[in-house]
N, C-alpha and C. Protein backbone atom coordinates (compact mmCIF):
# COMPACT_ATOMS: atom_id res chain seq x y z
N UNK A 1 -42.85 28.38 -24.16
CA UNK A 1 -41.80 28.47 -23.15
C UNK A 1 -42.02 27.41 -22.07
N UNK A 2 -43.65 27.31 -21.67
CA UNK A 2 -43.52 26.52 -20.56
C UNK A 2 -43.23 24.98 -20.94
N UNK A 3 -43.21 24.44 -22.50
CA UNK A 3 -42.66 22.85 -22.80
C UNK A 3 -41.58 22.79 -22.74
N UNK A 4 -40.70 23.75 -23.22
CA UNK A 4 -39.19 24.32 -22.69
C UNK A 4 -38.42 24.13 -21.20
N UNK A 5 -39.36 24.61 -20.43
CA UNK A 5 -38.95 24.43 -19.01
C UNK A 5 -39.65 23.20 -18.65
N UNK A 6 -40.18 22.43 -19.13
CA UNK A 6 -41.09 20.85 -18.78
C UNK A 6 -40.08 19.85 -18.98
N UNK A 7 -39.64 20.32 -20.42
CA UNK A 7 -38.39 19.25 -21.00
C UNK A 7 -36.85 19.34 -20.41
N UNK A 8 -36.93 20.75 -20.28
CA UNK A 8 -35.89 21.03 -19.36
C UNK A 8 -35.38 20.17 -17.74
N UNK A 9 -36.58 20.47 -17.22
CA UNK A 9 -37.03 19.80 -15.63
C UNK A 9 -36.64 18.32 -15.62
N UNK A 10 -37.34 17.44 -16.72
CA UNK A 10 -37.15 15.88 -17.08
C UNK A 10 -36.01 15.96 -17.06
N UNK A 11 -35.23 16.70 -18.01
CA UNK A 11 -33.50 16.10 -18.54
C UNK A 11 -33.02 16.35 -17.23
N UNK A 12 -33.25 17.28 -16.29
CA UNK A 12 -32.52 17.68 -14.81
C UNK A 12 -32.81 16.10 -13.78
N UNK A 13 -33.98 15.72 -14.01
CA UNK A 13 -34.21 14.53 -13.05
C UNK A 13 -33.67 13.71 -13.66
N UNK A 14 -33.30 13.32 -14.96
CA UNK A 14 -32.91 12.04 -15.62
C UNK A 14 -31.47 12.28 -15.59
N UNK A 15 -30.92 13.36 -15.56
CA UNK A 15 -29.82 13.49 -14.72
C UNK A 15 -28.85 13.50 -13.29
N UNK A 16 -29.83 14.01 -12.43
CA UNK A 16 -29.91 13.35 -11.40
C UNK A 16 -29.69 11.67 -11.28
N UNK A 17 -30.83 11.61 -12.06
CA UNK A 17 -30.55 10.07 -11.63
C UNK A 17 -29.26 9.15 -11.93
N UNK A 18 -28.51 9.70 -13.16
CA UNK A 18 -27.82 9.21 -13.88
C UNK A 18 -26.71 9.29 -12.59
N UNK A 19 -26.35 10.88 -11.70
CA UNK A 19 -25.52 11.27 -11.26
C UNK A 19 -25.37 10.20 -10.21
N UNK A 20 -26.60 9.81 -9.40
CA UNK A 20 -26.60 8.76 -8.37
C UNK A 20 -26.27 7.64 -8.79
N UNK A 21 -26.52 6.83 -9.74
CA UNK A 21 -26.34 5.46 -10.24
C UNK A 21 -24.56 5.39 -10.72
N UNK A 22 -24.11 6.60 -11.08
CA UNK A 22 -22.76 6.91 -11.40
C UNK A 22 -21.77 6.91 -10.08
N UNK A 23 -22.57 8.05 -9.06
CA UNK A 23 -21.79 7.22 -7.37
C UNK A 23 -22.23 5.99 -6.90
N UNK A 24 -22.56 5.66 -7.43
CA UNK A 24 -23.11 4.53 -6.39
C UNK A 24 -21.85 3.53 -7.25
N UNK A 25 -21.94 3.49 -8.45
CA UNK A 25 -20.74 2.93 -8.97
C UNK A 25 -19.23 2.81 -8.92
N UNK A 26 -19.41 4.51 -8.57
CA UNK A 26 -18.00 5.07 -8.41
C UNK A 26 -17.39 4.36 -7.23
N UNK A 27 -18.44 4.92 -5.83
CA UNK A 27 -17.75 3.83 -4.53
C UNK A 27 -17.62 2.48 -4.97
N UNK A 28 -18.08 1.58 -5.11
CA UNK A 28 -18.40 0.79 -5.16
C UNK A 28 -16.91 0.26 -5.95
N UNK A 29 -16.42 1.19 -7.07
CA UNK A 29 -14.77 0.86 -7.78
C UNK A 29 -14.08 1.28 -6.63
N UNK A 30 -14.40 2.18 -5.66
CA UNK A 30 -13.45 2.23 -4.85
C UNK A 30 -13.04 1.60 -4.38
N UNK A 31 -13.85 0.86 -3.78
CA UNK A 31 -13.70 -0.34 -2.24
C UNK A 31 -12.92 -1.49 -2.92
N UNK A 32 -13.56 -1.48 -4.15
CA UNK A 32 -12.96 -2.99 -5.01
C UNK A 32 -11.75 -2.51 -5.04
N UNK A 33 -11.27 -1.32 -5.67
CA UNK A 33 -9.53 -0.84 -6.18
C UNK A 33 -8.87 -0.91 -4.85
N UNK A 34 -9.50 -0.27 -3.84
CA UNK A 34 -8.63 -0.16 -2.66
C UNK A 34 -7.97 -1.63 -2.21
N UNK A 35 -9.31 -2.49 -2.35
CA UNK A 35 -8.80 -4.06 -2.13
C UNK A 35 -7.48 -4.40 -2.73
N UNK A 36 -8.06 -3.93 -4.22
CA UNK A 36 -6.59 -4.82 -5.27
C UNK A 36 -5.46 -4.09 -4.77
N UNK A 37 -5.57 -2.94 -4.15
CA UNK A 37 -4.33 -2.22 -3.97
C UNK A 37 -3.42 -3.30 -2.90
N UNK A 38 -3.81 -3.90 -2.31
CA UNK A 38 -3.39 -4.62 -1.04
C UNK A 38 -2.58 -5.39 -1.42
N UNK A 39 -1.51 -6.24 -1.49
CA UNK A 39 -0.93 -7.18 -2.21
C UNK A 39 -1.17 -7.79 -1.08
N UNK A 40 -1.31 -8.24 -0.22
CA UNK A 40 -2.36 -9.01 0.61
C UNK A 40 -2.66 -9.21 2.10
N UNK A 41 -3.27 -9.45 2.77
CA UNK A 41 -3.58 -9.07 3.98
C UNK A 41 -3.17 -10.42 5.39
N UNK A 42 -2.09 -9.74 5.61
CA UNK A 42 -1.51 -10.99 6.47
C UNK A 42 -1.04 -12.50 6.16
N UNK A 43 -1.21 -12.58 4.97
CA UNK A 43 -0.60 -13.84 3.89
C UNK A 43 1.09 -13.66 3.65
N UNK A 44 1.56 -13.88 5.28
CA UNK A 44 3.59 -13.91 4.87
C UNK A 44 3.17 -15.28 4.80
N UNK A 45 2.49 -16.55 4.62
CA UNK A 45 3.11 -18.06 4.98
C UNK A 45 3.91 -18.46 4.19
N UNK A 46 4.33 -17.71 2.86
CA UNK A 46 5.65 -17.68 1.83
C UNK A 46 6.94 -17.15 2.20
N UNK A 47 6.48 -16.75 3.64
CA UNK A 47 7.77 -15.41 3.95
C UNK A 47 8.56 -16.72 4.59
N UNK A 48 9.75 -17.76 3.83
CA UNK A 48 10.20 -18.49 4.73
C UNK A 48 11.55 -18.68 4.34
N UNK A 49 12.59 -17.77 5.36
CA UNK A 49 14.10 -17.83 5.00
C UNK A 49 14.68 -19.40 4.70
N UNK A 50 15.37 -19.34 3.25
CA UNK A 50 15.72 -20.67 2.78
C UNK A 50 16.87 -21.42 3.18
N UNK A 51 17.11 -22.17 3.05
CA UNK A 51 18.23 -22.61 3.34
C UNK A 51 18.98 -23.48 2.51
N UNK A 52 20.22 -23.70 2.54
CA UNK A 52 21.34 -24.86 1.24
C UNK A 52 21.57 -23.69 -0.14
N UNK A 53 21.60 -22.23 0.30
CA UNK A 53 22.02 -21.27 -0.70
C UNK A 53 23.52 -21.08 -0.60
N UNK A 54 24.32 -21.02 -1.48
CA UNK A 54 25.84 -20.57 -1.68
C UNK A 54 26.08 -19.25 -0.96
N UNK A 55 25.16 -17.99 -1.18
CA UNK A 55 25.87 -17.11 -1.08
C UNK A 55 24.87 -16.30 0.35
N UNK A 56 25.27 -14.99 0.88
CA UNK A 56 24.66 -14.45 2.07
C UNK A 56 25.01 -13.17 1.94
N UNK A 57 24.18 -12.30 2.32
CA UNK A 57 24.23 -10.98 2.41
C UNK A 57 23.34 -9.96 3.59
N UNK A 58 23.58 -9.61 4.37
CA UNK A 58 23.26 -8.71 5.74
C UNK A 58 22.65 -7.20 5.64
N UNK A 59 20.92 -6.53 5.86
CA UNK A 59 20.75 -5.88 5.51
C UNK A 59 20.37 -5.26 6.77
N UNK A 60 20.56 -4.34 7.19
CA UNK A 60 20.24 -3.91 8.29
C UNK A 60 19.33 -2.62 7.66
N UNK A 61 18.27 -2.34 8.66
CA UNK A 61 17.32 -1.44 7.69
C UNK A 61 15.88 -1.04 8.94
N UNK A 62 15.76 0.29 8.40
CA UNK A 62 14.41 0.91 9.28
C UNK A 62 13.36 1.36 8.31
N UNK A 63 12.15 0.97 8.32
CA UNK A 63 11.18 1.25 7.64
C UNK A 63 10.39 2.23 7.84
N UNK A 64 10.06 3.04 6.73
CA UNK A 64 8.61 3.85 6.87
C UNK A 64 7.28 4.02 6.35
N UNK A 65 6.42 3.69 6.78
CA UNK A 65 5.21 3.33 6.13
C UNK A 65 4.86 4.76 5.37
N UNK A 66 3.47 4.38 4.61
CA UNK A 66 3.05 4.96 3.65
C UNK A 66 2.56 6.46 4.61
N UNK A 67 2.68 6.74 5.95
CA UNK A 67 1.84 7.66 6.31
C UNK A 67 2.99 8.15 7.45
N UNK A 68 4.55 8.09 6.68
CA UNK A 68 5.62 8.49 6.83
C UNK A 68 6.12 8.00 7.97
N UNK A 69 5.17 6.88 8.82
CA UNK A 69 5.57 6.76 10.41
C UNK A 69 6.59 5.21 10.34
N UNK A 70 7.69 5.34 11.21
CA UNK A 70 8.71 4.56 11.61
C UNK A 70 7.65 3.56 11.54
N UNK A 71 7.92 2.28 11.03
CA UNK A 71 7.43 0.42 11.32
C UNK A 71 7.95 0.32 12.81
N UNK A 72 6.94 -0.09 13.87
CA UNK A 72 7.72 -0.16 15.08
C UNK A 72 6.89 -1.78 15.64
N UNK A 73 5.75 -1.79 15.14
CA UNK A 73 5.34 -3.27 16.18
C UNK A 73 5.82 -4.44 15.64
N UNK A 74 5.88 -4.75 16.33
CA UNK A 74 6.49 -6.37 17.10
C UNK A 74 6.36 -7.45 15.99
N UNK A 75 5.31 -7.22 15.75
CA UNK A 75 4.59 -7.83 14.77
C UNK A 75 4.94 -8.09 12.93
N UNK A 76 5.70 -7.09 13.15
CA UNK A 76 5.83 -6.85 12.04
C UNK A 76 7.14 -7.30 11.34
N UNK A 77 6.99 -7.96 9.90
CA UNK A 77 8.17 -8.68 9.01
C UNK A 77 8.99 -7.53 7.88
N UNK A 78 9.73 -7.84 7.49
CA UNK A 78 10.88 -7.35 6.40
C UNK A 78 10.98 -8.57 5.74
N UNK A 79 10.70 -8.52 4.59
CA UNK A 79 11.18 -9.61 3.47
C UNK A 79 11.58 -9.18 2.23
N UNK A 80 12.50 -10.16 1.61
CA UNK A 80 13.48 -9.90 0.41
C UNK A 80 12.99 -10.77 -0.67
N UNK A 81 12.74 -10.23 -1.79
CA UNK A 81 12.95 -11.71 -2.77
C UNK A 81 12.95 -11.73 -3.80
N UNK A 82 13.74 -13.02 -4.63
CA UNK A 82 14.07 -13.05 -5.47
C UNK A 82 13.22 -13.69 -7.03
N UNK A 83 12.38 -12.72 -7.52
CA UNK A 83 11.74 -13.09 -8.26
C UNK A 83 10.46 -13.27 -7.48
N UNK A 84 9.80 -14.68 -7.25
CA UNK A 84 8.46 -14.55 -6.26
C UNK A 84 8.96 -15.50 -5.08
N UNK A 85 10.78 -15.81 -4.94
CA UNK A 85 11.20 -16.62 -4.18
C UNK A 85 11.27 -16.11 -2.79
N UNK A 86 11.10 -16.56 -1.56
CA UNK A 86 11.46 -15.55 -0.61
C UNK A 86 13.25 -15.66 -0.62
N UNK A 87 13.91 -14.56 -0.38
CA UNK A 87 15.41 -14.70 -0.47
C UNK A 87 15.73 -14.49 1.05
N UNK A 88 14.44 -14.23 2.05
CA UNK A 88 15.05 -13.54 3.64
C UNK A 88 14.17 -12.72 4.42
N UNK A 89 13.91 -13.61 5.83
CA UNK A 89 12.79 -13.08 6.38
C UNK A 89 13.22 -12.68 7.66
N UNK A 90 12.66 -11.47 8.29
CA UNK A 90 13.06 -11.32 9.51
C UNK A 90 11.69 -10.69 10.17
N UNK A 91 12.14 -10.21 11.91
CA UNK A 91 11.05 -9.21 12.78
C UNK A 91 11.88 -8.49 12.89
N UNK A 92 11.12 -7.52 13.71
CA UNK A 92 12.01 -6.24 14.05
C UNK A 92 12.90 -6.53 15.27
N UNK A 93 14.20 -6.09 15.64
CA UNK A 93 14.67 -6.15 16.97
C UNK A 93 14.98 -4.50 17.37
N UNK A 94 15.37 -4.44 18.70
CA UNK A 94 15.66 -3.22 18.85
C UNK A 94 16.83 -2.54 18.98
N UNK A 95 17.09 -1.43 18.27
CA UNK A 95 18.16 -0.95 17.93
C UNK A 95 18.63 0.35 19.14
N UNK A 96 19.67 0.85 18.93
CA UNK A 96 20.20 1.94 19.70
C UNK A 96 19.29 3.16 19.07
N UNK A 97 18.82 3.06 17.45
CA UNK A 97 18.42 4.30 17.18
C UNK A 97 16.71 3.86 16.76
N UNK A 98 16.48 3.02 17.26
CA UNK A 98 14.91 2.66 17.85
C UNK A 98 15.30 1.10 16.80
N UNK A 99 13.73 0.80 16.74
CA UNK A 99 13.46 -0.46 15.90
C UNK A 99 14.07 -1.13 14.66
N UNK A 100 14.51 -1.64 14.20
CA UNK A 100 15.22 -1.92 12.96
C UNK A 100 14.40 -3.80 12.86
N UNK A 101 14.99 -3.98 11.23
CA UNK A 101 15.42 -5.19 10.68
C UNK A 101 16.32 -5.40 10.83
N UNK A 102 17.19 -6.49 10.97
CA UNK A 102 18.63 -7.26 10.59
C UNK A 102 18.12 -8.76 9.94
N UNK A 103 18.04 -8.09 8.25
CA UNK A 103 17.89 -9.04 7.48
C UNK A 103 18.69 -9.85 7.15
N UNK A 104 18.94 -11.28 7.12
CA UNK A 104 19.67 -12.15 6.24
C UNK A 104 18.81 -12.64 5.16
N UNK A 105 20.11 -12.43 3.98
CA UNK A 105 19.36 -12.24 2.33
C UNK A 105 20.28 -13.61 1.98
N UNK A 106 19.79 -14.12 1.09
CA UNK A 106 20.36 -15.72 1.12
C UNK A 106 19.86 -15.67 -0.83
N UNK A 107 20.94 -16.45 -1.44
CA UNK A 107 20.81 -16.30 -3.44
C UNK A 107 21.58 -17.74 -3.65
N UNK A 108 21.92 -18.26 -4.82
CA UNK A 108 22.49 -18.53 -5.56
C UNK A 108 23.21 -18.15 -6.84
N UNK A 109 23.38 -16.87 -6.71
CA UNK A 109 23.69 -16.14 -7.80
C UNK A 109 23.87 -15.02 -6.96
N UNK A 110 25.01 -13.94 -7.95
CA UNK A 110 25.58 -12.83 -6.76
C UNK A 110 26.42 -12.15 -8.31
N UNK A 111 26.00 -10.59 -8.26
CA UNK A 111 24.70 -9.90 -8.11
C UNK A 111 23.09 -10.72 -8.58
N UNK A 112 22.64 -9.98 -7.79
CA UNK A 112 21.15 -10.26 -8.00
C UNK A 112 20.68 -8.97 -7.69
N UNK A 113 19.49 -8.73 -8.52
CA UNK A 113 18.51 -7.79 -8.03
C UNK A 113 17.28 -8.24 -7.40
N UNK A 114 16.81 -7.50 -6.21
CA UNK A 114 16.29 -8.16 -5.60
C UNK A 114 14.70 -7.34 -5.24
N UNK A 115 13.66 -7.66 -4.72
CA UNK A 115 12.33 -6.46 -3.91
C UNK A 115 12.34 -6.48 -2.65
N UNK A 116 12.14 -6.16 -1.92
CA UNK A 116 11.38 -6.19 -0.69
C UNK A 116 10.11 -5.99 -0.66
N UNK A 117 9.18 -6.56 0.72
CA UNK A 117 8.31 -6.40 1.08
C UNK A 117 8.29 -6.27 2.05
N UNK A 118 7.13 -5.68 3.01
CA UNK A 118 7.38 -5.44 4.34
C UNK A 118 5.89 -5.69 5.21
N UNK A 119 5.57 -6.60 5.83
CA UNK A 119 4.52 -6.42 6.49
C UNK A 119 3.97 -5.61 7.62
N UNK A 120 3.60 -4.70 8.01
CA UNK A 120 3.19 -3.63 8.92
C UNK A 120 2.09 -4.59 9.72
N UNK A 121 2.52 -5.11 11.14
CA UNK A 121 1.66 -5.42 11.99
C UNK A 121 0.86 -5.08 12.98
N UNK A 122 0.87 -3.44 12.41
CA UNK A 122 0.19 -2.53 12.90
C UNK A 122 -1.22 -2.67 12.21
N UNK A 123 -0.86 -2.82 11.11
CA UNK A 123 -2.12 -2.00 9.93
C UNK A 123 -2.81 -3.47 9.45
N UNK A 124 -1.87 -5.06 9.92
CA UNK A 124 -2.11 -6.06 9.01
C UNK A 124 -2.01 -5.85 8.04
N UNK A 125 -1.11 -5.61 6.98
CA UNK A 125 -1.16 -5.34 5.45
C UNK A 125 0.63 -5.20 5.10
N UNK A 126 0.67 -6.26 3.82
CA UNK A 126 1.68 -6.25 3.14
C UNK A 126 1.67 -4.75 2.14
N UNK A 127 3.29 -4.66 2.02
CA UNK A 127 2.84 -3.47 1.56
C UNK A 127 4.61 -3.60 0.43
N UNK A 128 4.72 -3.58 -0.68
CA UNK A 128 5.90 -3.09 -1.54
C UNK A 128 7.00 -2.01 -1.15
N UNK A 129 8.44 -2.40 -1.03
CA UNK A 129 9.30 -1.03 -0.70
C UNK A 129 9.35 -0.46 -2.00
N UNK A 130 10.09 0.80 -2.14
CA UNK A 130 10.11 1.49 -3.26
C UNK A 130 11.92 0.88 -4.03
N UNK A 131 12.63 1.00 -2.79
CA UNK A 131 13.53 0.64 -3.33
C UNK A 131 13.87 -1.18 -3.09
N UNK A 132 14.71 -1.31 -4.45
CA UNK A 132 15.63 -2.56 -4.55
C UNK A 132 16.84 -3.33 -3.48
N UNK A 133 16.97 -3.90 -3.65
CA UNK A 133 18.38 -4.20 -2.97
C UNK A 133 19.06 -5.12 -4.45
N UNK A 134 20.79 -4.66 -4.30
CA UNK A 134 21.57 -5.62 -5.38
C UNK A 134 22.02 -6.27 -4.41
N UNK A 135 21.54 -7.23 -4.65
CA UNK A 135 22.51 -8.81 -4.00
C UNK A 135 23.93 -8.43 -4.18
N UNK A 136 24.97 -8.61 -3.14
CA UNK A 136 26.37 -8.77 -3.27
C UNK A 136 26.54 -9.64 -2.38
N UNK A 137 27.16 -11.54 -2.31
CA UNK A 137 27.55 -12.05 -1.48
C UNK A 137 28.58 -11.13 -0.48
N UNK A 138 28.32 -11.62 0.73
CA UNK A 138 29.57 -10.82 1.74
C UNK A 138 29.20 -9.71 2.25
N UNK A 139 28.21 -9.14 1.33
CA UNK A 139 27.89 -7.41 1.78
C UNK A 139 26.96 -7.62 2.95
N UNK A 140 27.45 -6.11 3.63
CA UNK A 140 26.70 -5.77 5.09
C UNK A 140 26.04 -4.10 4.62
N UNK A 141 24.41 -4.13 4.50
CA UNK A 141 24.32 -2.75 3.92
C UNK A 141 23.68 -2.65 5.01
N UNK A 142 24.17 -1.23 5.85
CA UNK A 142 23.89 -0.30 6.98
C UNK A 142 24.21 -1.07 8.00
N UNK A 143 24.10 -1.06 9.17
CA UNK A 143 24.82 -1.78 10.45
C UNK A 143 23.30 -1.59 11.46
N UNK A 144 23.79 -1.77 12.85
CA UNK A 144 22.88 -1.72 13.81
C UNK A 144 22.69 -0.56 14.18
N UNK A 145 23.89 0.55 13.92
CA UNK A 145 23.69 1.96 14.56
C UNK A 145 23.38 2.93 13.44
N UNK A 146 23.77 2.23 12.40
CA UNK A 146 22.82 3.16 10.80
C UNK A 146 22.49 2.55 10.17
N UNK A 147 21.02 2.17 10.42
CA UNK A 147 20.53 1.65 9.38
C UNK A 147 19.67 2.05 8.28
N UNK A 148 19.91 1.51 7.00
CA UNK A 148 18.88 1.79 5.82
C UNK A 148 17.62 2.60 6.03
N UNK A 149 17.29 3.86 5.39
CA UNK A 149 16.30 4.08 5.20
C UNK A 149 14.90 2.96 4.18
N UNK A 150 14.00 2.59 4.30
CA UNK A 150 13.33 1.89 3.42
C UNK A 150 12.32 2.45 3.18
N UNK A 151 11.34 2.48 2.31
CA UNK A 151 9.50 2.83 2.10
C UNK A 151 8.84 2.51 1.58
N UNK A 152 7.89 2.39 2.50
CA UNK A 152 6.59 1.37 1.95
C UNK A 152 6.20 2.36 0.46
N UNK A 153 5.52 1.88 -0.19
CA UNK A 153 5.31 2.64 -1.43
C UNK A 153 3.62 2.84 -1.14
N UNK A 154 3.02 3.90 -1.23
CA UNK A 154 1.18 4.18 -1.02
C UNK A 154 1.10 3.73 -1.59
N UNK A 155 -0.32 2.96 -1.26
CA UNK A 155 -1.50 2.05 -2.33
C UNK A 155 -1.87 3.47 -3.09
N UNK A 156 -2.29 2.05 -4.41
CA UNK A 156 -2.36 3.52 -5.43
C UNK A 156 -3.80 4.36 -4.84
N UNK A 157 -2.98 5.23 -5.60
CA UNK A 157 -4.47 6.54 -5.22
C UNK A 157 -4.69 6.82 -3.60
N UNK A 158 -4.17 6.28 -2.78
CA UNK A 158 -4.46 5.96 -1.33
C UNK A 158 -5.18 7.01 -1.15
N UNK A 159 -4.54 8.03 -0.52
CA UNK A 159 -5.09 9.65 -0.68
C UNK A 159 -6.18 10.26 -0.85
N UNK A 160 -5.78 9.89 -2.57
CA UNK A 160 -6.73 10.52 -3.97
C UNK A 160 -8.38 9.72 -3.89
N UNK A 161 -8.10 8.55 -3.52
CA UNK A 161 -9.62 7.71 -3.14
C UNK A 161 -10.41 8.54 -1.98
N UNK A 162 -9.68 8.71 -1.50
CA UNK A 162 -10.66 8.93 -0.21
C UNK A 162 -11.06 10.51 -0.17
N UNK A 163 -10.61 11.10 -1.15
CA UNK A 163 -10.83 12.67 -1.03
C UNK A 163 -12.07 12.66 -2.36
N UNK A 164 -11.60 11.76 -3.60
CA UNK A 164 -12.73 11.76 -4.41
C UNK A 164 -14.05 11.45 -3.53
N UNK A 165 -13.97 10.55 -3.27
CA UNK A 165 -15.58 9.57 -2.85
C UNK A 165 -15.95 10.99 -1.76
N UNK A 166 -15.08 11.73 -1.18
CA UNK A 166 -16.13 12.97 0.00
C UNK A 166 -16.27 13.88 -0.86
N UNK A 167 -15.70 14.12 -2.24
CA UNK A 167 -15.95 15.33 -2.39
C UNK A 167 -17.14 14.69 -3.65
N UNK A 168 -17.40 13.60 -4.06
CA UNK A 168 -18.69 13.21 -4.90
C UNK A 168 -19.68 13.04 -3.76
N UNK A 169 -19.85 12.39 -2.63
CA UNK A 169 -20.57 12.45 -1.60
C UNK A 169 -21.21 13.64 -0.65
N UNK A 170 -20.34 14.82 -0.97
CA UNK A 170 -20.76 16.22 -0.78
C UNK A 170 -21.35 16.38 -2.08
N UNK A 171 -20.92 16.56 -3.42
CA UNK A 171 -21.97 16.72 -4.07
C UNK A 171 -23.41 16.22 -4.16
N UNK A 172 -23.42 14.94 -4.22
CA UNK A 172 -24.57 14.38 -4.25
C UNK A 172 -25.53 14.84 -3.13
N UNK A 173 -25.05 15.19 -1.53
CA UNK A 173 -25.74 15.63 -0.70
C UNK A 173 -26.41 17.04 -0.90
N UNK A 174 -25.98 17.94 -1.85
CA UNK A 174 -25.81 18.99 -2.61
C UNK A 174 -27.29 18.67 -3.18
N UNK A 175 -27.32 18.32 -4.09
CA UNK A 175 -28.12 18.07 -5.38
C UNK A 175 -29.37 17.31 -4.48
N UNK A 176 -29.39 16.89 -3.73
CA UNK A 176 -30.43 16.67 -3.04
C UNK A 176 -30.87 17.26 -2.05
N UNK A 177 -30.07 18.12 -1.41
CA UNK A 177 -30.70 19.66 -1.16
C UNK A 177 -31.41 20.24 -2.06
N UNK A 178 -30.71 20.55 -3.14
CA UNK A 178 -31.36 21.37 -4.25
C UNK A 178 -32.40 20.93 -4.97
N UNK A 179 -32.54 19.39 -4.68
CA UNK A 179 -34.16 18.73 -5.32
C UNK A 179 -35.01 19.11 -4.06
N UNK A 180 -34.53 19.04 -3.07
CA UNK A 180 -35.84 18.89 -2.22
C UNK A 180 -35.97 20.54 -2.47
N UNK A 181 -35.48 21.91 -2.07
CA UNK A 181 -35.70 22.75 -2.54
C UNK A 181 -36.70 23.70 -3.71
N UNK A 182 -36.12 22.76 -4.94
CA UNK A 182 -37.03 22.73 -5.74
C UNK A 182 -38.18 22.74 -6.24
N UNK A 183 -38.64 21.47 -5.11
CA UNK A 183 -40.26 20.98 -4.85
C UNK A 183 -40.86 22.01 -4.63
């Protein structure tokens, strides 16, 4: 019995160990994933409304970031585009029903489907809307006194990262209670 509980004991420490070398990995994908999540960090110098396009289109629009709160600083861009082209860059101005965009969207072609992006100069960080815009030369979508709902879309896992890594980081603090215990 007692080589039983000897061999036993080993596989528990060689487990252990495995468990640490496994977080230590795990964070370690975190920080990297969280990065890639970024589509990038204060890099608008592409964000540059074009000019000598045929057609024009007017987007008036209020943003909400990933942590549901109104886009309000100063700082901060709305961009459109077409393919990886920028189609339309703006800041925020201020509206009757707080902060807004008043985008001009600029194509050569009409319909177009189009992305947005939105830079938060709160947070420094570009961030993907969820929804599209269809290009229609002429069109005015939402005005100054209603404007567009928009949303940033969460980095993936945003959330889900940060609740894994405390709740493996409570374990591990766990298990090393229970080694020192042991002793």
């Amino acid at each position: 019995m007692t080589y039983f509980n000897g061999l036993f004991s080993k596989l528990i420490n060689k487990m252990r160990k495995i468990y640490k070398l496994l977080w230590v990995l795990f964070n370690v994908s975190l920080v990297y994933s969280a990065q890639a999540a970024v589509i990038t960090s204060n890099n608008t110098n592409n964000w540059i409304t074009p000019s000598g396009l045929n057609y024009s289109e007017v987007v008036y629009a209020q943003v909400i970031d990933s942590s549901n709160q109104l886009i309000s600083n100063t700082n901060s861009k709305l961009a459109v585009f077409n393919g990886t082209n920028c189609a339309g860059v703006t800041t925020l101005i201020a509206g009757p029903n707080g902060p807004l965009f008043q985008l001009p969207v600029y194509s050569d072609t009409s319909p177009t489907a189009m992305t947005y992006q939105v830079f938060n100069g709160a947070l420094n960080l570009v961030s993907l809307i969820s929804q599209g815009l269809s290009f229609t030369n002429g069109a005015t979508v939402g005005s100054i006194s209603s404007p567009i709902t928009l949303n940033a879309v969460p980095e993936p896992g945003e959330n889900a990262l940060y609740l894994i890594s405390a709740v493996l980081f409570g374990l591990m603090l766990l298990n090393l209670r229970r080694a020192k215990h042991d002793r």
